[in-house]
Protein backbone atom coordinates (compact mmCIF):
# COMPACT_ATOMS: atom_id res chain seq x y z
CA UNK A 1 91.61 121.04 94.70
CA UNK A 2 89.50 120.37 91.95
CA UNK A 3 86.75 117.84 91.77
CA UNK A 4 88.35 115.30 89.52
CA UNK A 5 90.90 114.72 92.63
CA UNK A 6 88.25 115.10 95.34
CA UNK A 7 87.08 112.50 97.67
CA UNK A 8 83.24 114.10 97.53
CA UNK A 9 82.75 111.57 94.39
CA UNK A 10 81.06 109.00 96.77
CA UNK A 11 78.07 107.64 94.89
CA UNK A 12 77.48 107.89 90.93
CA UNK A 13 75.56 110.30 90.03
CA UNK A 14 71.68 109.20 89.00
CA UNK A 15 68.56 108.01 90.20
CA UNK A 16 68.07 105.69 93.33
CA UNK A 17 66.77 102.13 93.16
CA UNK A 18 64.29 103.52 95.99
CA UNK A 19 63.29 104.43 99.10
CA UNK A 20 65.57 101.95 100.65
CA UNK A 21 68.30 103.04 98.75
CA UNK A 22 67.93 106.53 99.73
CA UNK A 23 67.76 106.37 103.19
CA UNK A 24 70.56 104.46 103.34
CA UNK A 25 72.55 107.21 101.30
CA UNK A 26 71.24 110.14 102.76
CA UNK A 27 71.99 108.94 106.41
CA UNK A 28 75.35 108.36 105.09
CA UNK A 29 75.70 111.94 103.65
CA UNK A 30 73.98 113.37 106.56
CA UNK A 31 77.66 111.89 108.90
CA UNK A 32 79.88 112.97 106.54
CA UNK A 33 82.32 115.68 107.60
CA UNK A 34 83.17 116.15 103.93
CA UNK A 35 79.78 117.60 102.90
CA UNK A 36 77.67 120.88 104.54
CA UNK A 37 74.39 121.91 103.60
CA UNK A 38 74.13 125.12 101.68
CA UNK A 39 71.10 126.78 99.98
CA UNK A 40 69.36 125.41 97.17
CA UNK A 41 69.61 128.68 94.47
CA UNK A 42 68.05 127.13 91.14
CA UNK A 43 65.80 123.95 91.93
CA UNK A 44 65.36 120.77 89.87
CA UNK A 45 61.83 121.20 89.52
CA UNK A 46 59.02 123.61 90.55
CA UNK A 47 56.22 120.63 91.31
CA UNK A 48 57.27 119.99 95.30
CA UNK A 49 60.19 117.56 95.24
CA UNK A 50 62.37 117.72 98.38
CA UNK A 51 65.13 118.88 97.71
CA UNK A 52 68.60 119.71 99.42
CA UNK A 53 72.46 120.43 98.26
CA UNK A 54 75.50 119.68 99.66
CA UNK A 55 78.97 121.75 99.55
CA UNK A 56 82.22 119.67 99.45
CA UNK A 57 84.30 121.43 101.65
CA UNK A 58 87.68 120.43 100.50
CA UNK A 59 86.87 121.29 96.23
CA UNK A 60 84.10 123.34 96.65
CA UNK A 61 81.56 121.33 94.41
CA UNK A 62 77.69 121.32 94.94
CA UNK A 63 76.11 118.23 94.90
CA UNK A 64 72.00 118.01 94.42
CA UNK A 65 69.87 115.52 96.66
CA UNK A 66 66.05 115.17 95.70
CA UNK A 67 64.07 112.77 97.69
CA UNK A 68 62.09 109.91 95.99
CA UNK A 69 58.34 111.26 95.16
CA UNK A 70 57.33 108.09 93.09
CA UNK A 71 57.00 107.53 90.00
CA UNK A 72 60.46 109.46 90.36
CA UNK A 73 63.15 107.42 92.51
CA UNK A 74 64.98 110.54 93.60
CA UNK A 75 68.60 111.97 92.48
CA UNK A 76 71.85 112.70 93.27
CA UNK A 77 73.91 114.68 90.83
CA UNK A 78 76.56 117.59 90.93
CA UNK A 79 75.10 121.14 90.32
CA UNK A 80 76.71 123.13 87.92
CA UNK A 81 76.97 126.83 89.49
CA UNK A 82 76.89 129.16 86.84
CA UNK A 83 79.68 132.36 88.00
């Protein structure tokens, strides 16, 4: 299964509209069966950010969480894992 046809597409990718917003996504993610947590091998950034990925476990596709450190609202975007 590839990702296009995967049911791991459950937010769009980008920035949250805050705190609010990512608790309320990351408690989501946190019950879903679809997603595991699997090491973080390249961060985002080197200045702190929390920071945690998630493996699909039906297509395989690694999805990026960072926790809000404001200015910055936090992220959630697909990693690209370079073979």
């Amino acid at each position: 299964m590839n990702h296009t046809t995967c049911k791991c597409d459950i937010r769009s990718e980008g920035r949250f509209s805050g705190w609010s917003d990512y608790d309320e996504f990351a408690e989501q993610l946190e019950k879903n069966p679809l997603f595991v947590l699997t090491p973080v091998s390249k961060p985002h950034s080197n200045v702190g950010l929390v920071e945690r990925w998630y493996q699909c476990v039906a297509c395989q596709s690694v999805w990026r969480l960072l926790e809000p450190d404001p200015p910055f609202n936090g992220l959630w975007e697909r990693v690209e894992i370079e073979a």
